[in-house]
PDB file of N, CA and C in Angstrom:
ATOM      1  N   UNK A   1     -56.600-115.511   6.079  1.00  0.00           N
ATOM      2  CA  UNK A   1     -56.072-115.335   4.743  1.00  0.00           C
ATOM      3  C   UNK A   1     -56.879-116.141   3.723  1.00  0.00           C
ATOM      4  N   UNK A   2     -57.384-117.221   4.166  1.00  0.00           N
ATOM      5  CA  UNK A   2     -57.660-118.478   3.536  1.00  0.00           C
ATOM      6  C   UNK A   2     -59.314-117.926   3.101  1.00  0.00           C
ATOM      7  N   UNK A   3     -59.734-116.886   3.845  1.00  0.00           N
ATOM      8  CA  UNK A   3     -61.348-116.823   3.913  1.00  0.00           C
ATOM      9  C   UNK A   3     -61.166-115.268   2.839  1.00  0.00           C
ATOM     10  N   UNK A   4     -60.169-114.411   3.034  1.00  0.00           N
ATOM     11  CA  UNK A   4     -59.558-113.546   2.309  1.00  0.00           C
ATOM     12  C   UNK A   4     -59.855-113.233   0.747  1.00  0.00           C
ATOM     13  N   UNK A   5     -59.136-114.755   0.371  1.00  0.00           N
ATOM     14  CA  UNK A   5     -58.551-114.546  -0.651  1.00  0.00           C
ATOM     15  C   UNK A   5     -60.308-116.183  -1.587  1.00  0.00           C
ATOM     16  N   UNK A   6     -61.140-116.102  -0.682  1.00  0.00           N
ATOM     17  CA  UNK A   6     -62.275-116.866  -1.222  1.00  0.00           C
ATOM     18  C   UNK A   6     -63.200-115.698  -1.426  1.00  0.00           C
ATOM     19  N   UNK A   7     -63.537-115.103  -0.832  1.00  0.00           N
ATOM     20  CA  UNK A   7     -64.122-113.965  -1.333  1.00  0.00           C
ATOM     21  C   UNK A   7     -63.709-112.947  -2.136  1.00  0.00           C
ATOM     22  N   UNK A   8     -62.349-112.550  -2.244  1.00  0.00           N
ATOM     23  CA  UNK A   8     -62.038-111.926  -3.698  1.00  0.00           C
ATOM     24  C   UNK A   8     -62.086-113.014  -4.447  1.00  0.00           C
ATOM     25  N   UNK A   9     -62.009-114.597  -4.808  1.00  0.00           N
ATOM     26  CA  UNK A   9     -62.239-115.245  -5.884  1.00  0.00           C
ATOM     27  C   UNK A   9     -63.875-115.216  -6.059  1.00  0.00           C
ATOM     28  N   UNK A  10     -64.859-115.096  -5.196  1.00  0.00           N
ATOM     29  CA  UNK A  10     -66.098-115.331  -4.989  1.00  0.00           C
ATOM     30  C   UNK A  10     -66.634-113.762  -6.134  1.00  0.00           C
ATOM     31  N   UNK A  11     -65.788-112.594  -5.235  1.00  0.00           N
ATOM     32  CA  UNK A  11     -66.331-111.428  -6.137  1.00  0.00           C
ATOM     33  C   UNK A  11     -66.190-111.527  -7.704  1.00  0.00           C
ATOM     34  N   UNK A  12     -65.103-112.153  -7.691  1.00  0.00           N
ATOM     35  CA  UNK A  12     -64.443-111.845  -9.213  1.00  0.00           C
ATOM     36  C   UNK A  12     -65.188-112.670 -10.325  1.00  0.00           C
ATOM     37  N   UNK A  13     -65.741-113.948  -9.364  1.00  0.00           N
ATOM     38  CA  UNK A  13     -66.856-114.664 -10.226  1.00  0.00           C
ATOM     39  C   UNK A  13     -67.806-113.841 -10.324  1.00  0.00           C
ATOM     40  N   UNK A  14     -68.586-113.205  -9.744  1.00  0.00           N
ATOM     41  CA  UNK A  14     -69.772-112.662  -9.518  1.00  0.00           C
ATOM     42  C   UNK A  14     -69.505-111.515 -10.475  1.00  0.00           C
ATOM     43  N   UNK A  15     -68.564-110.956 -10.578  1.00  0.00           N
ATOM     44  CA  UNK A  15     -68.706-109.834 -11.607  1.00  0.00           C
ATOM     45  C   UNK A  15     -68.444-110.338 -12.514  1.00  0.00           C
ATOM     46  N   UNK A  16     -67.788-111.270 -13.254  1.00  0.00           N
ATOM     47  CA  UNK A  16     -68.080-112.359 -14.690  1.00  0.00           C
ATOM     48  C   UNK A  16     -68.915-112.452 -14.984  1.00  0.00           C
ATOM     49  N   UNK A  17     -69.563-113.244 -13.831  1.00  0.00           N
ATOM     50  CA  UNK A  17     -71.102-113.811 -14.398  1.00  0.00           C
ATOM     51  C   UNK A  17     -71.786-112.392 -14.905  1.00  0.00           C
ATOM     52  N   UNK A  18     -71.684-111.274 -14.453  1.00  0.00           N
ATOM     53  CA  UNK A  18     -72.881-109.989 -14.377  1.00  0.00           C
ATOM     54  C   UNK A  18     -72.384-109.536 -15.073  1.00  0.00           C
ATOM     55  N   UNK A  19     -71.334-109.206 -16.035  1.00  0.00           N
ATOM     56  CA  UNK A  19     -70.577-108.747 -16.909  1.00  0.00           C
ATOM     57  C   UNK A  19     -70.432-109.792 -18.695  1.00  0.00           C
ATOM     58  N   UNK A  20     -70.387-111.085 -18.433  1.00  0.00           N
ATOM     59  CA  UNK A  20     -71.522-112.198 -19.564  1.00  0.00           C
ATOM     60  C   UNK A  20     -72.613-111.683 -19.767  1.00  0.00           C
ATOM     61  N   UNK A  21     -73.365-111.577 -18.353  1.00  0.00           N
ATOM     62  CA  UNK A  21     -75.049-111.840 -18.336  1.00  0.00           C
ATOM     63  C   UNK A  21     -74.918-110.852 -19.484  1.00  0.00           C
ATOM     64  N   UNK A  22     -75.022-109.508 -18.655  1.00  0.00           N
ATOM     65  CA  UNK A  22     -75.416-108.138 -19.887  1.00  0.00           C
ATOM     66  C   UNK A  22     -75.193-108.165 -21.406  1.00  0.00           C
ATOM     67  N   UNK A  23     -73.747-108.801 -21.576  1.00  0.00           N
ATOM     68  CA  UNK A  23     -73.764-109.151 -23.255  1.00  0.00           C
ATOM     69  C   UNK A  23     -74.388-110.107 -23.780  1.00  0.00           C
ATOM     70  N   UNK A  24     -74.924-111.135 -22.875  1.00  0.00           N
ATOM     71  CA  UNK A  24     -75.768-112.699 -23.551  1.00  0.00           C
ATOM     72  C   UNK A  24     -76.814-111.990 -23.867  1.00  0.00           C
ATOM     73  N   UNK A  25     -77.494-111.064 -22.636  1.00  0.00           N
ATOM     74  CA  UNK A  25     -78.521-110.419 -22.562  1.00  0.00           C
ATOM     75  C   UNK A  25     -78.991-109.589 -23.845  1.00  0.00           C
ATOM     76  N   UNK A  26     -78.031-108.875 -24.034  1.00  0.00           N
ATOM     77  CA  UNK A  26     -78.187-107.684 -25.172  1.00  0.00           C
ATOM     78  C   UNK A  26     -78.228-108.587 -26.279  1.00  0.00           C
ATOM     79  N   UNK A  27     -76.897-109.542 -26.645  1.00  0.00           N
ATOM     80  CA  UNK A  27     -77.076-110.181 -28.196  1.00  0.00           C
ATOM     81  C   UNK A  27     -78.219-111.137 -28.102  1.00  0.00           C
ATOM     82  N   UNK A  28     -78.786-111.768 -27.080  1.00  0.00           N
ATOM     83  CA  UNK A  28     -79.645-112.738 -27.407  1.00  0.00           C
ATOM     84  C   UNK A  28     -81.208-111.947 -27.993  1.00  0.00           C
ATOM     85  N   UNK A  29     -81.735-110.958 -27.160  1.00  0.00           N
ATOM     86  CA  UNK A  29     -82.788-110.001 -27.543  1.00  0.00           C
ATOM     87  C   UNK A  29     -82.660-109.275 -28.358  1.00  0.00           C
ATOM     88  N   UNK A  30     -81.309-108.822 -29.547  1.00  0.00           N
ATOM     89  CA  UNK A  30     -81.006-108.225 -30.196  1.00  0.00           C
ATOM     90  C   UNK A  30     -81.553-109.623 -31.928  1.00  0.00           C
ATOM     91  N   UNK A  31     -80.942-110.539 -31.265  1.00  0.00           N
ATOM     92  CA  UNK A  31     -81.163-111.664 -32.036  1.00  0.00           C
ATOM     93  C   UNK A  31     -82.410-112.078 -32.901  1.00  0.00           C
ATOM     94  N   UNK A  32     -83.371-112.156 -31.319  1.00  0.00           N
ATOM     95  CA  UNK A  32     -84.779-112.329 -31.238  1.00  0.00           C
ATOM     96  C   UNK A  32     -85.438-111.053 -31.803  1.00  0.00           C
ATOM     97  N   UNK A  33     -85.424-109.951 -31.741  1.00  0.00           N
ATOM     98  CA  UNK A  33     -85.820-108.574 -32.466  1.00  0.00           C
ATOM     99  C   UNK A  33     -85.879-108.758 -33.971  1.00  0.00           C
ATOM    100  N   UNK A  34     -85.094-109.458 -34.179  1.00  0.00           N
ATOM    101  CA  UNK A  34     -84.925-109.768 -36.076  1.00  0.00           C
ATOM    102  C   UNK A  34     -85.653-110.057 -36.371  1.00  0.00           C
ATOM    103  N   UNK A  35     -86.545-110.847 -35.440  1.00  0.00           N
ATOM    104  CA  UNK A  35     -86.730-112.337 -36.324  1.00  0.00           C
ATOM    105  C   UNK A  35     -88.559-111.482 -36.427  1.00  0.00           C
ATOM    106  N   UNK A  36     -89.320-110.629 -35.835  1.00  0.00           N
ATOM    107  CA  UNK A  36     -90.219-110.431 -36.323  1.00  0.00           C
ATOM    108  C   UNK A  36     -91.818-110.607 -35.320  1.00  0.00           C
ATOM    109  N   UNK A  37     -92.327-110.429 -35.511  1.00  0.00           N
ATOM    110  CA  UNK A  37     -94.050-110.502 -34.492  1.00  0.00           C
ATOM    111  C   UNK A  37     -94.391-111.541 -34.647  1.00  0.00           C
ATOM    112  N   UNK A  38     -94.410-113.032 -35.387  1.00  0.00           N
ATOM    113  CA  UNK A  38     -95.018-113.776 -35.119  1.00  0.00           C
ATOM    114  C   UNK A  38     -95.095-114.782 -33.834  1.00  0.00           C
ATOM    115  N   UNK A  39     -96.025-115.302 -33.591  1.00  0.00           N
ATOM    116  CA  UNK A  39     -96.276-116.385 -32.306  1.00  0.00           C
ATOM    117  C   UNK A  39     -95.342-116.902 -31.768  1.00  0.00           C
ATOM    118  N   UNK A  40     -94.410-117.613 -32.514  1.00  0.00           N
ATOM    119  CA  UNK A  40     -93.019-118.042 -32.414  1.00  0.00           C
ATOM    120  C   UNK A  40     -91.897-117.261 -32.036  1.00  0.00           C
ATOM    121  N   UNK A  41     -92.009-116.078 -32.712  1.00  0.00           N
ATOM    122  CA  UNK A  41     -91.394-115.126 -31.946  1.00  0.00           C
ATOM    123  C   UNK A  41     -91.452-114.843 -30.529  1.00  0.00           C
ATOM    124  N   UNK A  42     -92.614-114.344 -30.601  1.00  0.00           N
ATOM    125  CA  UNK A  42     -93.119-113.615 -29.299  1.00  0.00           C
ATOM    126  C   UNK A  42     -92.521-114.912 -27.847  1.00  0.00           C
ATOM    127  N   UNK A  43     -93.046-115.967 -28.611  1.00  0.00           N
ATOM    128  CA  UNK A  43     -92.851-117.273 -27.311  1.00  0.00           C
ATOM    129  C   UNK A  43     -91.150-117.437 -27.158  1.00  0.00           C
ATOM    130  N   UNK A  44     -90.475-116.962 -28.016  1.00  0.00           N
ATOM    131  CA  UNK A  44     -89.350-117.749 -28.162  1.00  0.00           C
ATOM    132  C   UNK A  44     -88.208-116.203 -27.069  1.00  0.00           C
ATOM    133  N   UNK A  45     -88.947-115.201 -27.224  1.00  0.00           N
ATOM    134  CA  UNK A  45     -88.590-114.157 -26.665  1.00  0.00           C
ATOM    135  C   UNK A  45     -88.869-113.805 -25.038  1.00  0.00           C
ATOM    136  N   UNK A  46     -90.151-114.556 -25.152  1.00  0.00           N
ATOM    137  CA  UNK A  46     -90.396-114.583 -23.341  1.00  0.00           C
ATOM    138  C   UNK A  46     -89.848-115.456 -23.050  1.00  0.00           C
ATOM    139  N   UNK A  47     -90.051-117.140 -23.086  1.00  0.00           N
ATOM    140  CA  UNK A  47     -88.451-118.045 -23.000  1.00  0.00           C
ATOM    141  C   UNK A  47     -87.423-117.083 -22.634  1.00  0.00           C
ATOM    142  N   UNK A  48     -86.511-116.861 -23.332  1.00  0.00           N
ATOM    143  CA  UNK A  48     -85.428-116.532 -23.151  1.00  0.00           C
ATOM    144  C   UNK A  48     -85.486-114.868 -22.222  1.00  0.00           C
ATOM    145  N   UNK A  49     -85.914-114.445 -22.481  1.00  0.00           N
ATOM    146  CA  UNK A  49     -86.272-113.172 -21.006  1.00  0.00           C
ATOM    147  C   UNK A  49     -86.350-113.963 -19.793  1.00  0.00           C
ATOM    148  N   UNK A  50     -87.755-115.100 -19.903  1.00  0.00           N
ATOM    149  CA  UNK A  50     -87.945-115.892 -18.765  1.00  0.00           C
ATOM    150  C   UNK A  50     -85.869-115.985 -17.780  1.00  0.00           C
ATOM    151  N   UNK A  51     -85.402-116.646 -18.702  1.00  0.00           N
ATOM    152  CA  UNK A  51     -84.306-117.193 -18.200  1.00  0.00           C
ATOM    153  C   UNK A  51     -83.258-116.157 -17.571  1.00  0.00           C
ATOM    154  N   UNK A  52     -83.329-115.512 -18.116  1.00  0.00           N
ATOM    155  CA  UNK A  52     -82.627-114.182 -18.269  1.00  0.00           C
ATOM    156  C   UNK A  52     -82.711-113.790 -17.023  1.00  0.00           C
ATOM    157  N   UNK A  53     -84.050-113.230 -16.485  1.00  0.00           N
ATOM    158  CA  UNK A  53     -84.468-112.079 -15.601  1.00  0.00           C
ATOM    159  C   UNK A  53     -83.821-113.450 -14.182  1.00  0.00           C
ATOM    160  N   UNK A  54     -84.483-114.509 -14.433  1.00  0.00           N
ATOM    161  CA  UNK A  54     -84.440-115.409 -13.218  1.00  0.00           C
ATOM    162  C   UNK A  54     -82.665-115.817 -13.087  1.00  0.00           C
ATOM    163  N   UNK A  55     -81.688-115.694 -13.922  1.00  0.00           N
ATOM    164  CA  UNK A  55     -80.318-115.603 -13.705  1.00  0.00           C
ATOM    165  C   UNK A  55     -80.023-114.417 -12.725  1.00  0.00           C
ATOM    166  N   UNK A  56     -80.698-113.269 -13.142  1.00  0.00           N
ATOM    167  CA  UNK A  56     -80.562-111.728 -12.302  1.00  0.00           C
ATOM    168  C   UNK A  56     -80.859-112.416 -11.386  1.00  0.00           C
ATOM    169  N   UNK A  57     -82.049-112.635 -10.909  1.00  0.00           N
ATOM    170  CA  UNK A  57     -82.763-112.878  -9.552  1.00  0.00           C
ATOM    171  C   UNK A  57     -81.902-113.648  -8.717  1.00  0.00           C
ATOM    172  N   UNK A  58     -81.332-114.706  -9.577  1.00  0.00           N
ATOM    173  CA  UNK A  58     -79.946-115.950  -8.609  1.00  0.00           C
ATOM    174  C   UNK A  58     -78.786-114.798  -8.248  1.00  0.00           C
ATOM    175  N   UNK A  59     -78.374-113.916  -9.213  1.00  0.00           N
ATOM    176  CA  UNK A  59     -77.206-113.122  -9.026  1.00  0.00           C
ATOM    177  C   UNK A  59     -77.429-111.821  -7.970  1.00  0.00           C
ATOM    178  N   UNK A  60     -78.558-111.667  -7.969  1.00  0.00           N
ATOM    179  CA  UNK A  60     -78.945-110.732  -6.698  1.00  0.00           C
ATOM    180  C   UNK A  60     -79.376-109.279  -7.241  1.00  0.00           C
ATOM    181  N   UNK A  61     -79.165-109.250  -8.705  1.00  0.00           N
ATOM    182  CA  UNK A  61     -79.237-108.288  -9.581  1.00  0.00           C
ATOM    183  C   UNK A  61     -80.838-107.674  -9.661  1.00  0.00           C
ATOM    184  N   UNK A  62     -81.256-107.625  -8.908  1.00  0.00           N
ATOM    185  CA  UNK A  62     -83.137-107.766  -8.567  1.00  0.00           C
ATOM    186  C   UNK A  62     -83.541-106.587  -9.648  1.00  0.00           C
ATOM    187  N   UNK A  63     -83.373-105.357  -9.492  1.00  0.00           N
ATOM    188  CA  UNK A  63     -83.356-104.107 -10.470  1.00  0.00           C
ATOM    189  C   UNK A  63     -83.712-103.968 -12.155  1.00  0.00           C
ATOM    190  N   UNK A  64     -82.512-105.015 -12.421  1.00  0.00           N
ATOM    191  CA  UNK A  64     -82.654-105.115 -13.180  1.00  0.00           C
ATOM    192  C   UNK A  64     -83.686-106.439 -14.024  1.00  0.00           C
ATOM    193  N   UNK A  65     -83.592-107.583 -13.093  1.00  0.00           N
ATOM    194  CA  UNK A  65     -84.746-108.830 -13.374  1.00  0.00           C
ATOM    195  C   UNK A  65     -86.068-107.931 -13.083  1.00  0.00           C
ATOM    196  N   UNK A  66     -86.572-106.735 -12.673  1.00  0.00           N
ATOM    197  CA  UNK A  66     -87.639-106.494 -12.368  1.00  0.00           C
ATOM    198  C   UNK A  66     -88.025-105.981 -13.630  1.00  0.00           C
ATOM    199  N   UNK A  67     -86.680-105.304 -14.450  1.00  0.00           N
ATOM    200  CA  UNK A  67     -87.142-104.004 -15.655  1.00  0.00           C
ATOM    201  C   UNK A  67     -87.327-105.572 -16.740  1.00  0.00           C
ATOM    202  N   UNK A  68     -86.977-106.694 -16.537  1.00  0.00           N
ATOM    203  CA  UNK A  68     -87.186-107.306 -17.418  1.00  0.00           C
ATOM    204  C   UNK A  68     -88.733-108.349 -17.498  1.00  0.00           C
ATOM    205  N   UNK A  69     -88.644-108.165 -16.467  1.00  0.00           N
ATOM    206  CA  UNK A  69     -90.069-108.455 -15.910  1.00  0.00           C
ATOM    207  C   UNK A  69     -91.186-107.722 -16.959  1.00  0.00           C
ATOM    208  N   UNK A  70     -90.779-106.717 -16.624  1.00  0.00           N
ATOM    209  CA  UNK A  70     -92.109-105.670 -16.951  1.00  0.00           C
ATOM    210  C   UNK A  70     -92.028-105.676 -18.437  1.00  0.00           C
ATOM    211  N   UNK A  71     -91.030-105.555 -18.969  1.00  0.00           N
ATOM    212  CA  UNK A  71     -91.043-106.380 -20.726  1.00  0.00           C
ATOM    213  C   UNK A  71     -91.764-107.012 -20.859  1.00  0.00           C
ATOM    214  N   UNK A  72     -91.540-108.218 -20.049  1.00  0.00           N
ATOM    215  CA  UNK A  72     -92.161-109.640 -20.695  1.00  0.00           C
ATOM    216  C   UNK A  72     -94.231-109.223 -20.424  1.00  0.00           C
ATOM    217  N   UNK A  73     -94.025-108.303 -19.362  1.00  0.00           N
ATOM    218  CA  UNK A  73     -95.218-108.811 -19.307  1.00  0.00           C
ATOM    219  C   UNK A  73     -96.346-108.113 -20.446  1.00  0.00           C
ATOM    220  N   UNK A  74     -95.214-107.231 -21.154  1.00  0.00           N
ATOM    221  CA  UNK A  74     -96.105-106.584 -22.450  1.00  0.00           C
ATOM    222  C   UNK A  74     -96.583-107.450 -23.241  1.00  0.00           C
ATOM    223  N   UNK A  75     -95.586-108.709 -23.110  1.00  0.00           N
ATOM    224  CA  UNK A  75     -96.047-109.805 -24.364  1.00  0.00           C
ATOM    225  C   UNK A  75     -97.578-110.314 -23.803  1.00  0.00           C
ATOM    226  N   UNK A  76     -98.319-110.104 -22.607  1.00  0.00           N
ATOM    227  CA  UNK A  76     -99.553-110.963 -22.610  1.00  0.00           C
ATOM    228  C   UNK A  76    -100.273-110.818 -23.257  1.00  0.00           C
ATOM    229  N   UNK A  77    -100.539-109.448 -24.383  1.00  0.00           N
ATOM    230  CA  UNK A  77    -101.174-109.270 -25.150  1.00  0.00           C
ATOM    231  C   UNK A  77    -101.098-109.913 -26.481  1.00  0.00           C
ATOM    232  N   UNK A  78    -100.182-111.009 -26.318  1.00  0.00           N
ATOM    233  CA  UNK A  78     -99.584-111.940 -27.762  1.00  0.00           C
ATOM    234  C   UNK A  78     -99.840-113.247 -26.938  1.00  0.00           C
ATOM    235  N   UNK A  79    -101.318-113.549 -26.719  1.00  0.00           N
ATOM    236  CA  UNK A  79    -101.358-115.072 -26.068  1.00  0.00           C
ATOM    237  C   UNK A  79    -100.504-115.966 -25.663  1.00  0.00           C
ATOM    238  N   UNK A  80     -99.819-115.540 -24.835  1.00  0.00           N
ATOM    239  CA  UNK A  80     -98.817-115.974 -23.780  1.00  0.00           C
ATOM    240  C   UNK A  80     -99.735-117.138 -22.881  1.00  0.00           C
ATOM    241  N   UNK A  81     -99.485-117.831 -23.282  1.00  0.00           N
ATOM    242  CA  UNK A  81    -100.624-119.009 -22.386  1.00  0.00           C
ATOM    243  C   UNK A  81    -100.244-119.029 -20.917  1.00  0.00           C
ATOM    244  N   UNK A  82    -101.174-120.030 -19.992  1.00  0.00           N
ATOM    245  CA  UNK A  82    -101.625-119.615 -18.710  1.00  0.00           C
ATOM    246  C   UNK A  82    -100.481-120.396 -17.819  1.00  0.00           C
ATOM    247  N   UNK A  83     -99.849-120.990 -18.073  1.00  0.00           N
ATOM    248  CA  UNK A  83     -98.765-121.712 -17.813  1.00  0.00           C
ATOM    249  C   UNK A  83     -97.518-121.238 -17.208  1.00  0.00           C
ATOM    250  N   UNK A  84     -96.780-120.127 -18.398  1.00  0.00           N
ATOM    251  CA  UNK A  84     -96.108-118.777 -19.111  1.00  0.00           C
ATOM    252  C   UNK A  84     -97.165-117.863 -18.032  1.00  0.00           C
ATOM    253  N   UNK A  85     -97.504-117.308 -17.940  1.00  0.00           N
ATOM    254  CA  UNK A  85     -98.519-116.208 -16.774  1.00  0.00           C
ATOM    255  C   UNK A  85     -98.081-116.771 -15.398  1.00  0.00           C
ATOM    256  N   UNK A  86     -98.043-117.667 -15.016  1.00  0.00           N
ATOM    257  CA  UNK A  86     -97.501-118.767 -13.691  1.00  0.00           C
ATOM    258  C   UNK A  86     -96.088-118.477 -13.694  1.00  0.00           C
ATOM    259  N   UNK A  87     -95.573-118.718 -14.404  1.00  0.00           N
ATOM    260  CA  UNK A  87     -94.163-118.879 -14.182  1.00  0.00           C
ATOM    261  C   UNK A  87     -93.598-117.410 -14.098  1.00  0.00           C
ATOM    262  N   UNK A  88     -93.777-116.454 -14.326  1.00  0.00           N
ATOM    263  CA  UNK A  88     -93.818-114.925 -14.728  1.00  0.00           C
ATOM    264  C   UNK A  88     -93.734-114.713 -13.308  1.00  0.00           C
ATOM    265  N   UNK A  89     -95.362-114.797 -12.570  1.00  0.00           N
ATOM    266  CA  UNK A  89     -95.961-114.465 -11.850  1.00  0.00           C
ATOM    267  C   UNK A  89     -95.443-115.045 -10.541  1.00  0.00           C
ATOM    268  N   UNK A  90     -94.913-116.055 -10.406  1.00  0.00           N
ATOM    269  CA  UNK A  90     -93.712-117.089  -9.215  1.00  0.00           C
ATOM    270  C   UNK A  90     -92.380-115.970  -9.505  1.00  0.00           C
ATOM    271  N   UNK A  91     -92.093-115.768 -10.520  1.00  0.00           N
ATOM    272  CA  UNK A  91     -90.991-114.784 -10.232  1.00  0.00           C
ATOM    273  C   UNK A  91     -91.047-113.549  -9.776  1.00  0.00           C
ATOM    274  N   UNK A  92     -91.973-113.215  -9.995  1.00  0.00           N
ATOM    275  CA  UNK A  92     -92.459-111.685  -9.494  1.00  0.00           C
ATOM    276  C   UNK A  92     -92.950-112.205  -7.878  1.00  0.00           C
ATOM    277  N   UNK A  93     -92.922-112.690  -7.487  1.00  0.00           N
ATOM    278  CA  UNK A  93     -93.330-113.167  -6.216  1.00  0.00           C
ATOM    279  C   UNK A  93     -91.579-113.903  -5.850  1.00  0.00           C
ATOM    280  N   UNK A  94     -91.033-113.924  -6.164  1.00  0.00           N
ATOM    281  CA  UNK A  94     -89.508-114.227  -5.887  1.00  0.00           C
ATOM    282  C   UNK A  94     -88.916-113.024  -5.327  1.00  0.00           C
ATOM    283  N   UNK A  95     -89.422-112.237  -6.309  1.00  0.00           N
ATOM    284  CA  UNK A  95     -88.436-110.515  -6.546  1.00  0.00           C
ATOM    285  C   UNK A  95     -89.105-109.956  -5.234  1.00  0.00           C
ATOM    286  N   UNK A  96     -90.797-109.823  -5.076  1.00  0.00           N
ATOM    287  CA  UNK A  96     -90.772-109.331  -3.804  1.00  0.00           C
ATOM    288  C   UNK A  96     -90.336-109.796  -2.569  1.00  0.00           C
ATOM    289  N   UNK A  97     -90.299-111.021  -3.015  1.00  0.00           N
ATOM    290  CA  UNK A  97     -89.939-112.101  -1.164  1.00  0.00           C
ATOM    291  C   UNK A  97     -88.649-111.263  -0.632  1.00  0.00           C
ATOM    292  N   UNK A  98     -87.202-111.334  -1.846  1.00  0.00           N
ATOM    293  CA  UNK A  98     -86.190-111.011  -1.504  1.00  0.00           C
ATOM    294  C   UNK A  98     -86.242-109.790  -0.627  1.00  0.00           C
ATOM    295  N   UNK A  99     -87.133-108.726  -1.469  1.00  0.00           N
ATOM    296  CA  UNK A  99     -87.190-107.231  -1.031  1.00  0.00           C
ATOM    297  C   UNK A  99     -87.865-106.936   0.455  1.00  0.00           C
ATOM    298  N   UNK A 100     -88.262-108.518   0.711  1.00  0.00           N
ATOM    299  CA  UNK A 100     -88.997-107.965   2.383  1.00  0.00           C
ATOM    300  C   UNK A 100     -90.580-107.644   1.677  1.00  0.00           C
ATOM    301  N   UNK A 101     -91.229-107.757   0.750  1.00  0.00           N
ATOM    302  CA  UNK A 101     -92.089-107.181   0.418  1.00  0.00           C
ATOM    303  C   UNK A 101     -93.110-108.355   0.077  1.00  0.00           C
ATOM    304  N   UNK A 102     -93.494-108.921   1.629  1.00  0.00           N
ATOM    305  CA  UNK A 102     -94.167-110.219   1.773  1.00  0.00           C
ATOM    306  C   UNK A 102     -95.586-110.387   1.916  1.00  0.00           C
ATOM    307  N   UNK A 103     -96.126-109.201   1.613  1.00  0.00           N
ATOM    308  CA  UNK A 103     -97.298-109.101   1.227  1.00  0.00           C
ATOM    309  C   UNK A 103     -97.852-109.501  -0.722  1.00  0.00           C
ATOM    310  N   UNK A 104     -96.853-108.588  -1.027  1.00  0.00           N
ATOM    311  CA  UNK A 104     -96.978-108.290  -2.737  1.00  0.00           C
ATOM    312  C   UNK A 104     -96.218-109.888  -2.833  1.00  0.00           C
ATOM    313  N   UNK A 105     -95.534-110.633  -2.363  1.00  0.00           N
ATOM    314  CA  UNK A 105     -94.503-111.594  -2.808  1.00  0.00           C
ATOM    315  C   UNK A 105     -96.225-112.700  -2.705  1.00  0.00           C
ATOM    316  N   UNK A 106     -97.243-112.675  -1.680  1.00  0.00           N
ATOM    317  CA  UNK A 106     -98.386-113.518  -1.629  1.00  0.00           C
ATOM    318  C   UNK A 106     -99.265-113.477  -2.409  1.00  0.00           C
ATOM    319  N   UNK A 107     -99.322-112.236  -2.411  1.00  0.00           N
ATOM    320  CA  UNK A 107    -100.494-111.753  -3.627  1.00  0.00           C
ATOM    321  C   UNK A 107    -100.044-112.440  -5.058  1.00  0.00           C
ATOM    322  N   UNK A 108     -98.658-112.259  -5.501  1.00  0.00           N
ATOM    323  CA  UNK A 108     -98.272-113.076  -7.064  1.00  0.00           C
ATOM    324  C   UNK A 108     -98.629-114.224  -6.679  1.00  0.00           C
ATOM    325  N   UNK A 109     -97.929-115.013  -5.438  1.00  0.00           N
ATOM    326  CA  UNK A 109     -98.146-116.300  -5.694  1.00  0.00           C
ATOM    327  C   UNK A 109     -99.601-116.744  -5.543  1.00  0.00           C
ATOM    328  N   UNK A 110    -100.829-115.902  -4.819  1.00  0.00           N
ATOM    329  CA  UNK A 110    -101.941-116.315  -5.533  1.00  0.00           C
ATOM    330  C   UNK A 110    -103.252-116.158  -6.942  1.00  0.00           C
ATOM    331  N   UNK A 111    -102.222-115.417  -7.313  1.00  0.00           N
ATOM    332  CA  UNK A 111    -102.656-114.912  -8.604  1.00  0.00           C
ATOM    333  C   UNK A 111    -101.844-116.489  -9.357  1.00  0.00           C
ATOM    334  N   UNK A 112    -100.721-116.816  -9.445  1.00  0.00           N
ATOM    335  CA  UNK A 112    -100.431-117.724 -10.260  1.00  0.00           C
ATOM    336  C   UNK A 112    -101.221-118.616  -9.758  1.00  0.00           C
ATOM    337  N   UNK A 113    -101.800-119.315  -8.546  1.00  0.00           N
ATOM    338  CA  UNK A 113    -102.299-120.807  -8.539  1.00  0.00           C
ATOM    339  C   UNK A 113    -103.596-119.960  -9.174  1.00  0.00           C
ATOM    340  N   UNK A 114    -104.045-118.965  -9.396  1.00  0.00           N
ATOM    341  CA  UNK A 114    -105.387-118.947  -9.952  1.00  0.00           C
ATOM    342  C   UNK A 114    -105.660-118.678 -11.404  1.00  0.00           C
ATOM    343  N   UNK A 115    -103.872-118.619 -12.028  1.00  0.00           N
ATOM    344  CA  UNK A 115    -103.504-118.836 -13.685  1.00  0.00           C
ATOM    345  C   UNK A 115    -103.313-120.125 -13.871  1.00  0.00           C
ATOM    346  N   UNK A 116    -103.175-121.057 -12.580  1.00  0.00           N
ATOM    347  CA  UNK A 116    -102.626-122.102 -12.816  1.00  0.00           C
ATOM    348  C   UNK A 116    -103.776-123.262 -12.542  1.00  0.00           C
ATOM    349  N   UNK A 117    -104.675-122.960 -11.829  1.00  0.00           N
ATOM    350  CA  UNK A 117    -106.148-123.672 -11.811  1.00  0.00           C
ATOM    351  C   UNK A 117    -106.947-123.701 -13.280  1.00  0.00           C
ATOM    352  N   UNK A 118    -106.716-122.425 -13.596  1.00  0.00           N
ATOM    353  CA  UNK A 118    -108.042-121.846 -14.786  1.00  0.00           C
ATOM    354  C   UNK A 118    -107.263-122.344 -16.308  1.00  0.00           C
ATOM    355  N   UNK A 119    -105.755-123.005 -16.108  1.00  0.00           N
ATOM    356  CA  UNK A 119    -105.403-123.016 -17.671  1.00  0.00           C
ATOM    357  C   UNK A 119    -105.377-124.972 -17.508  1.00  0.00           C
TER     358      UNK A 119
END
């Protein structure tokens, strides 16, 4: 009973959290959209994606941290420094580990030590 009634409290968190996420999600990038193309922008928008996608990734929500992934990585064309490319690139190597996909999960992580040597 005791193990029962921890996992319906366990689910009921888990769909909170994923049911927040999506609205933090939407108003926070809705927020950031205002504000415009400059540098500050752009950085202040991968930040907060950064955080975003890697909450999915803790919540198991992989699908969707991947579509956010691929956002962010439009911004490299807005000098996203080499740092920011590392940290991207460790998550994308997170997302494949989970998936069993431990080839592609090696390949990110040596692409980041070689964003992370060169910056």
């Amino acid at each position: 009973m005791y193990k029962n009634n921890n996992l319906i409290f366990e689910n009921y968190i888990s769909n909170y959290l994923n049911f927040c996420l999506d609205k933090g999600d939407h108003l926070t990038l809705k927020v950031l959209d205002t504000l415009g193309d400059d540098y500050d922008y752009i950085y202040s928008k991968f930040n907060c994606s950064l955080n975003i996608a890697l909450t999915h990734v803790y919540l198991g929500n992989i699908k969707t941290a991947e579509e956010i992934i691929n956002e962010m990585e439009k911004l490299f064309k807005h000098r996203i420094e080499g740092g920011d490319i590392f940290i991207l690139y460790h998550v994308k190597a997170r997302i494949f580990f989970i998936q069993g996909k431990y080839n592609e999960a090696l390949e990110y992580v040596n692409k980041g030590i070689e964003v992370w040597n060169r910056s």
